[in-house]
Protein backbone atom coordinates (compact mmCIF):
# COMPACT_ATOMS: atom_id res chain seq x y z
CA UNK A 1 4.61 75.07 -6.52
CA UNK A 2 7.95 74.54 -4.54
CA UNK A 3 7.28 70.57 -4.39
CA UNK A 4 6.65 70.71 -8.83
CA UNK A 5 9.52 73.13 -8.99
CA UNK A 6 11.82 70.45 -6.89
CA UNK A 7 10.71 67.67 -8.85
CA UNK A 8 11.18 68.90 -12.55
CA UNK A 9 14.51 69.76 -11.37
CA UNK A 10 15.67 67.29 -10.27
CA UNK A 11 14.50 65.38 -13.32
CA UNK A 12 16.09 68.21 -15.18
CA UNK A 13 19.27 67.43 -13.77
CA UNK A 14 19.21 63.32 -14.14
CA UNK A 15 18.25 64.03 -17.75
CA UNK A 16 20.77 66.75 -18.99
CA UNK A 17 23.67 64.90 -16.43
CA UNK A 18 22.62 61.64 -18.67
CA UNK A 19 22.63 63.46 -22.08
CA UNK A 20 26.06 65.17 -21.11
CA UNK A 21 27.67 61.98 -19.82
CA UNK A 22 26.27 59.31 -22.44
CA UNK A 23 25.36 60.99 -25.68
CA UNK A 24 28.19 60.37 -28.25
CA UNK A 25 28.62 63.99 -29.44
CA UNK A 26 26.87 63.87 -32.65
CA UNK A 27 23.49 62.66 -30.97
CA UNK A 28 24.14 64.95 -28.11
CA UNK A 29 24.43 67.68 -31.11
CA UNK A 30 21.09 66.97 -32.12
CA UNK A 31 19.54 66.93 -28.48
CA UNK A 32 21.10 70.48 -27.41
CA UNK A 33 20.29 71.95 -31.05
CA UNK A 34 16.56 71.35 -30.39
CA UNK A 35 15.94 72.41 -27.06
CA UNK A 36 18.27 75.41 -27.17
CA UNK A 37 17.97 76.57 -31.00
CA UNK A 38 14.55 75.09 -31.56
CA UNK A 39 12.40 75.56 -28.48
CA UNK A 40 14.70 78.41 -27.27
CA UNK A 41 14.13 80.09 -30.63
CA UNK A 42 9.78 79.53 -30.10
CA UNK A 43 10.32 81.46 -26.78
CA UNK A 44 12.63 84.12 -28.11
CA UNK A 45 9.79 84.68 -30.87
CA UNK A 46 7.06 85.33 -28.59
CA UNK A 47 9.54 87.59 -26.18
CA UNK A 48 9.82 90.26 -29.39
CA UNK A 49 6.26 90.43 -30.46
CA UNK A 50 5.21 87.02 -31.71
CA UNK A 51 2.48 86.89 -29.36
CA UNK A 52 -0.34 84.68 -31.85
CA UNK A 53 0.17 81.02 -32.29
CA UNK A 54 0.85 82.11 -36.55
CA UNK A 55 3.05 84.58 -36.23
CA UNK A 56 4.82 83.09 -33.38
CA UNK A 57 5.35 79.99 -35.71
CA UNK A 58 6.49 82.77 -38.63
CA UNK A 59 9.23 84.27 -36.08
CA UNK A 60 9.86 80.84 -34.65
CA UNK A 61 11.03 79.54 -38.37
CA UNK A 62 12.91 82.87 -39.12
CA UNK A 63 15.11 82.34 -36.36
CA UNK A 64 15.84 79.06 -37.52
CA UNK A 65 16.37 79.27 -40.88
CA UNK A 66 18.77 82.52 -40.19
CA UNK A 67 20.12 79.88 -37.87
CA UNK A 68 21.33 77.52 -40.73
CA UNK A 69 24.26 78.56 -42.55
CA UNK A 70 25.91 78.80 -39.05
CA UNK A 71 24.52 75.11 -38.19
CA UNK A 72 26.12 74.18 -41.05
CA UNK A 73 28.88 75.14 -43.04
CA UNK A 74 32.11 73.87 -41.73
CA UNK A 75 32.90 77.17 -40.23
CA UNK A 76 35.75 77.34 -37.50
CA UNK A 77 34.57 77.24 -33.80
CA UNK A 78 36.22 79.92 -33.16
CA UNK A 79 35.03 82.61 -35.96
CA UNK A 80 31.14 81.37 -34.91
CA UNK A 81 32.31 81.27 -31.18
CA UNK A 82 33.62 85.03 -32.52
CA UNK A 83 30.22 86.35 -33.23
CA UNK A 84 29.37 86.32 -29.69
CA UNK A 85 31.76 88.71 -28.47
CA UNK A 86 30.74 91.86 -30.00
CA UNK A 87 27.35 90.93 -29.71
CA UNK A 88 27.19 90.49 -25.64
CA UNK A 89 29.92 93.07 -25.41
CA UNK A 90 26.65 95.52 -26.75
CA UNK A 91 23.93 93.66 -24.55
CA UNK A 92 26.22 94.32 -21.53
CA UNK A 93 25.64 97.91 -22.50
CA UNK A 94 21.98 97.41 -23.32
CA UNK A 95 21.51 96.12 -19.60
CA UNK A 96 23.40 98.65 -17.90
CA UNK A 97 21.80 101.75 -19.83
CA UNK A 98 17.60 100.03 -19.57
CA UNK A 99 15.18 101.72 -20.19
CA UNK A 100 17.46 103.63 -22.42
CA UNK A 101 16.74 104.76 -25.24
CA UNK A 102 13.01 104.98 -24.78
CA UNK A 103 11.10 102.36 -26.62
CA UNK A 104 13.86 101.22 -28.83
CA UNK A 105 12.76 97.08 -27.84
CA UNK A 106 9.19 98.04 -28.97
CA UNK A 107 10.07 99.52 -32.42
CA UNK A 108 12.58 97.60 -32.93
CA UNK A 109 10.97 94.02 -32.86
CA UNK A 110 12.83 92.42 -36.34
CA UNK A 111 15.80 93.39 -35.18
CA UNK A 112 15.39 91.74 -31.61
CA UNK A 113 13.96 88.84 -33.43
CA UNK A 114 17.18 88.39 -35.67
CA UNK A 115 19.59 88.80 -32.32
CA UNK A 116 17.89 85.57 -31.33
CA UNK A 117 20.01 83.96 -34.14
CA UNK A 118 23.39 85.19 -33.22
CA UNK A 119 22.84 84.25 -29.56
CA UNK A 120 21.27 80.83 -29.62
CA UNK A 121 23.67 79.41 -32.34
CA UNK A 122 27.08 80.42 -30.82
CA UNK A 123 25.71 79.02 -27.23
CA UNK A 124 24.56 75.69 -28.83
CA UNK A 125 27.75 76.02 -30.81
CA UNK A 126 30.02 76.39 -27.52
CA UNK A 127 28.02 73.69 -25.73
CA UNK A 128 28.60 71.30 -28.74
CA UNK A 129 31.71 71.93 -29.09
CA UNK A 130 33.13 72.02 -25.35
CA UNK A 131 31.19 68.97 -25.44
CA UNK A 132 33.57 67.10 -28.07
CA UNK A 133 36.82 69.02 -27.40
CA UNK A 134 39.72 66.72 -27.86
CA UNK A 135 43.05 67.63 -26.09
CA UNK A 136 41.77 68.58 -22.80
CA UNK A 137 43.34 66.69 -19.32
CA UNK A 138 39.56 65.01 -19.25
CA UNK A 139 36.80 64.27 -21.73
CA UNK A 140 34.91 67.31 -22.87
CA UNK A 141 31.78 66.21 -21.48
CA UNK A 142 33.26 66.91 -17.96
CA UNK A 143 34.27 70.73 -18.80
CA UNK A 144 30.47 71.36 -20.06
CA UNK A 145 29.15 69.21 -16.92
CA UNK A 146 31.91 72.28 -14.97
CA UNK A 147 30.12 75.36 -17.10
CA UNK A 148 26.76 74.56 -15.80
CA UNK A 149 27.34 73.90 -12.51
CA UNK A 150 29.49 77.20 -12.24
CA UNK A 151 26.45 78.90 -13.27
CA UNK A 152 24.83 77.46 -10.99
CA UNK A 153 26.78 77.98 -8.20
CA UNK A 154 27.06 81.37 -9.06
CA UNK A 155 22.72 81.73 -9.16
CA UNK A 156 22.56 80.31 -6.10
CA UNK A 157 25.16 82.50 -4.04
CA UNK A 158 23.69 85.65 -5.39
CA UNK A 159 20.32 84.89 -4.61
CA UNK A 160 21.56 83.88 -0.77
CA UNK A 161 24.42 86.64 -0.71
CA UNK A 162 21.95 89.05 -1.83
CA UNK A 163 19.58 88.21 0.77
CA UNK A 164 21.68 88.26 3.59
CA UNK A 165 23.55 91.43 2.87
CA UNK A 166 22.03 92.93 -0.34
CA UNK A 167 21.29 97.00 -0.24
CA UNK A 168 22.66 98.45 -3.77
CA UNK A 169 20.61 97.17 -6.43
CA UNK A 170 22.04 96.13 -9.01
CA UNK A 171 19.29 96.25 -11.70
CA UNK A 172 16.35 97.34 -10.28
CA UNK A 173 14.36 98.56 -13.81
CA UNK A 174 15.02 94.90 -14.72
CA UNK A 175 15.39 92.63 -11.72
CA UNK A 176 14.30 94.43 -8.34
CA UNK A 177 16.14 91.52 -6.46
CA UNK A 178 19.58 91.56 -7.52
CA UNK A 179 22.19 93.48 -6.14
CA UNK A 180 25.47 94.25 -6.09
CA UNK A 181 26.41 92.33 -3.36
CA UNK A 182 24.86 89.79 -4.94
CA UNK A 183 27.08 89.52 -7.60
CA UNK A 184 29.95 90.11 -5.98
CA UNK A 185 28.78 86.86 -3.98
CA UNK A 186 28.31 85.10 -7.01
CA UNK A 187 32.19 86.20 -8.39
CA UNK A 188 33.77 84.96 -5.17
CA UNK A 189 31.90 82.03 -4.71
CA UNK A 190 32.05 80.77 -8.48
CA UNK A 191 36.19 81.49 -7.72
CA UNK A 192 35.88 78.89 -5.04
CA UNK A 193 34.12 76.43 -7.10
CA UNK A 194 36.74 77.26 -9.79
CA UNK A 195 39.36 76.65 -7.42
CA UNK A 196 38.27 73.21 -5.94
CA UNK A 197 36.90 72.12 -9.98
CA UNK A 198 40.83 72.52 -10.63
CA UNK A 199 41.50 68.83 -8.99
CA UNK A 200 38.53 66.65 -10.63
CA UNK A 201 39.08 68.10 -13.93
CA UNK A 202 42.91 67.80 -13.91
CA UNK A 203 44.06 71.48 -14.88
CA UNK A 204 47.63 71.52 -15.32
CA UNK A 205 49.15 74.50 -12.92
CA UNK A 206 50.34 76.22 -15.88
CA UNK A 207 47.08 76.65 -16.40
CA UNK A 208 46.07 77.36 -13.03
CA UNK A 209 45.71 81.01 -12.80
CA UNK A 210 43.95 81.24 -16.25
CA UNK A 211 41.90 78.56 -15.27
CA UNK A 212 40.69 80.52 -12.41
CA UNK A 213 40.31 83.80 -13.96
CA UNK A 214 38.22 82.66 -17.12
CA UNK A 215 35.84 81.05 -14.33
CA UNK A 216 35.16 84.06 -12.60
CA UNK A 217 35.11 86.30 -16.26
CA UNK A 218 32.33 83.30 -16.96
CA UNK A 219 30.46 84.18 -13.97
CA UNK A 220 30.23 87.94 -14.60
CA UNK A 221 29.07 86.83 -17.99
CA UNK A 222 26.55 84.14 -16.72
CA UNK A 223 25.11 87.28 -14.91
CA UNK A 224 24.29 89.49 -17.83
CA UNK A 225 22.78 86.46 -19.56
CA UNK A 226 20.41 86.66 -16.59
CA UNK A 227 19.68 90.20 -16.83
CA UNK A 228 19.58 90.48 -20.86
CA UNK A 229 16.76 88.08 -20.42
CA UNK A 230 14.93 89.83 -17.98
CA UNK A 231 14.95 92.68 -20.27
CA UNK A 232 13.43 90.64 -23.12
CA UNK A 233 10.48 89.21 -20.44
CA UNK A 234 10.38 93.18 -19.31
CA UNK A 235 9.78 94.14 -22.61
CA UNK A 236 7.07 91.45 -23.69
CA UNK A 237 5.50 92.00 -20.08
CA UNK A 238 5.38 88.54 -19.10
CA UNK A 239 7.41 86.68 -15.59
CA UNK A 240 8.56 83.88 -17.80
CA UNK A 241 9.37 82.90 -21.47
CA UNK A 242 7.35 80.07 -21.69
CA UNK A 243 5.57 77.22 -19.72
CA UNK A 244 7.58 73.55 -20.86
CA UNK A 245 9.20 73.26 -17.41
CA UNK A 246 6.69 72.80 -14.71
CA UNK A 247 7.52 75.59 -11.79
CA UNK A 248 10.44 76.65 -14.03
CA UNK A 249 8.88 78.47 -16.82
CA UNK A 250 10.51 78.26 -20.13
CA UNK A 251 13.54 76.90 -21.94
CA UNK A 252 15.51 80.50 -21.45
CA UNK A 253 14.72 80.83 -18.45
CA UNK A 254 17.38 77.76 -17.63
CA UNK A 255 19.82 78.42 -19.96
CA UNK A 256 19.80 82.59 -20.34
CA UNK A 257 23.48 81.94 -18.33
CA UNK A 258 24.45 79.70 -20.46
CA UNK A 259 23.90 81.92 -23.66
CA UNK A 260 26.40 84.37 -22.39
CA UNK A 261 28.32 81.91 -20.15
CA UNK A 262 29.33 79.33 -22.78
CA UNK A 263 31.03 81.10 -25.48
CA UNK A 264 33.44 82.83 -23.32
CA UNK A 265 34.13 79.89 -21.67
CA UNK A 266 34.35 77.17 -25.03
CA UNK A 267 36.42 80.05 -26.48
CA UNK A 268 38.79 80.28 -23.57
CA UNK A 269 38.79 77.24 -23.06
CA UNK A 270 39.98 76.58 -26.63
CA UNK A 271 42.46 79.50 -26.39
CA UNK A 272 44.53 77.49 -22.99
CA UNK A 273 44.57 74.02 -24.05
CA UNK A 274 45.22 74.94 -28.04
C-alpha cells in the first residue's frame, strides 16, 4: 500500500507540476475543469446519496449542468470567486457544530447535492484563474504551483505536529486524528513556507505583510476543506470518495484543501496586486 501510495504520487506530482507549468491557460482550463468539476462532481454525487451506478450518473449530470451558467457566462472572477465566501463561511460552522442538528445531511441529500455546484466551480474558477493572472511579479502558473504546495506543507506539519505533541482534538466526531496542535502546527509552519515563498515568487515588501497573512488565512481555510470533507465521507459511511488514485482514494480526497484554499487565496490574491 505505502510503495502504490508513493508511486501514484509522485506521478501525481510530475503530471499536475507539467500541466501547471506547460498548459497554455485555455487547455489547462479544460484539464482542471474535468478532473475537479467533472470527476470531483461523480464523487460528490455518490458522497450525498447517489450510491447506484444510475442515479449516481443522474446526480453526477445535475451537478454539472447547475455548474454551467457559472462555466460560462463572462461573469467577473471576483462575483463567482464571491460565491464562495458565504458559502464556506457556513461550512466552517457546519464542521464546528457536527453532528448538529441531528440527521440534517441524511434528509437533506438535494440540497448537499446542489452545494457540490457552488464549491467545485469557484475552486476550478480560482485555480483557472490564478493560473492566467496577468500583473503579478511572476507568471500565474507559479502562484497556483505556491497554493498547492502551501497546502501541502500545511497537511504534512499537522499530521507530524499532531503526532508529536497532539492531546486536544480538534474534530474528533469527524477526524479522530487531528488536533489542535495540529493545526496550530500547520498555521506556523505554512507562515514559514509563506515567508521563504516571498523570494522565488518576487512579492514586493509592500506587499509583504499581506502576503504573509493571506498565506496563513489560506491555511486555516485549507483545514476546513479537510474537515468539510470528512463530514461528507462521515455521512455516506465510506473512508474515501472514490477509488481513481491508487492508495489515494478519490479526486476530493486531493483537492478537498484546495476547494476552500483557492478562492480565498485567487481572491486575495486579486485584491493585492489589483
Amino acid at each position: 500500500m505505502l510503495k502504490q501510495r508513493v508511486i501514484t504520487g509522485i506521478v501525481l506530482i510530475i503530471l499536475v507540476a507539467a500541466g501547471i507549468l506547460l498548459l497554455p491557460n485555455e487547455l489547462f482550463a479544460v484539464f482542471a475543469l474535468v478532473f475537479m468539476v467533472g470527476l470531483g462532481a461523480w464523487e460528490w454525487a455518490g458522497l450525498t446519496g447517489c450510491y447506484m451506478p444510475n442515479k449516481r450518473m443522474a446526480g453526477t449530470m445535475m451537478i454539472l449542468i447547475g455548474s454551467l451558467p457559472l462555466i460560462f457566462l463572462p461573469l467577473p472572477a471576483t462575483s463567482v470567486l464571491g460565491i464562495s465566501v458565504p458559502i464556506w463561511a457556513a461550512l466552517v460552522i457546519a464542521v464546528l457544530i457536527y453532528p448538529k442538528p441531528e440527521g440534517f445531511y441524511k434528509h437533506h441529500r438535494l440540497m448537499m447535492r446542489v452545494l457540490g455546484i457552488f464549491v467545485l466551480v469557484p475552486a476550478w474558477y480560482a485555480v483557472m484563474t490564478l493560473h492566467g493572472i496577468q500583473g503579478l511579479p511572476k507568471p500565474g502558473a507559479w502562484y497556483l504551483l505556491y497554493l498547492i504546495s502551501l497546502t501541502a506543507v500545511a497537511d504534512t506539519s499537522a499530521y507530524f505536529t499532531g503526532r508529536a505533541f497532539g492531546k486536544h482534538k480538534l474534530a474528533p466526531q469527524l477526524s479522530p486524528g487531528k488536533t489542535w496542535e495540529g493545526f496550530f502546527g500547520a498555521v506556523v509552519f505554512g507562515g514559514l513556507w509563506a515567508l521563504v515563498s516571498t523570494y522565488w515568487l518576487d512579492i514586493p515588501s509592500e506587499q509583504f505583510i499581506a502576503f504573509i497573512a493571506l498565506s496563513k488565512f489560506t491555511v486555516v481555510m485549507s483545514v476546513f476543506g479537510d474537515l468539510f470533507e470528512s463530514l461528507l465521507k462521515r455521512e455516506a459511511g465510506v473512508k474515501d470518495s472514490g477509488h481513481i488514485l491508487p492508495g489515494h482514494g478519490g479526486i476530493l480526497d486531493r483537492i478537498d484543501s484546495l476547494l476552500s484554499a483557492a478562492p480565498l487565496f485567487t481572491l486575495g490574491m486579486l485584491w493585492l496586486f489589483a
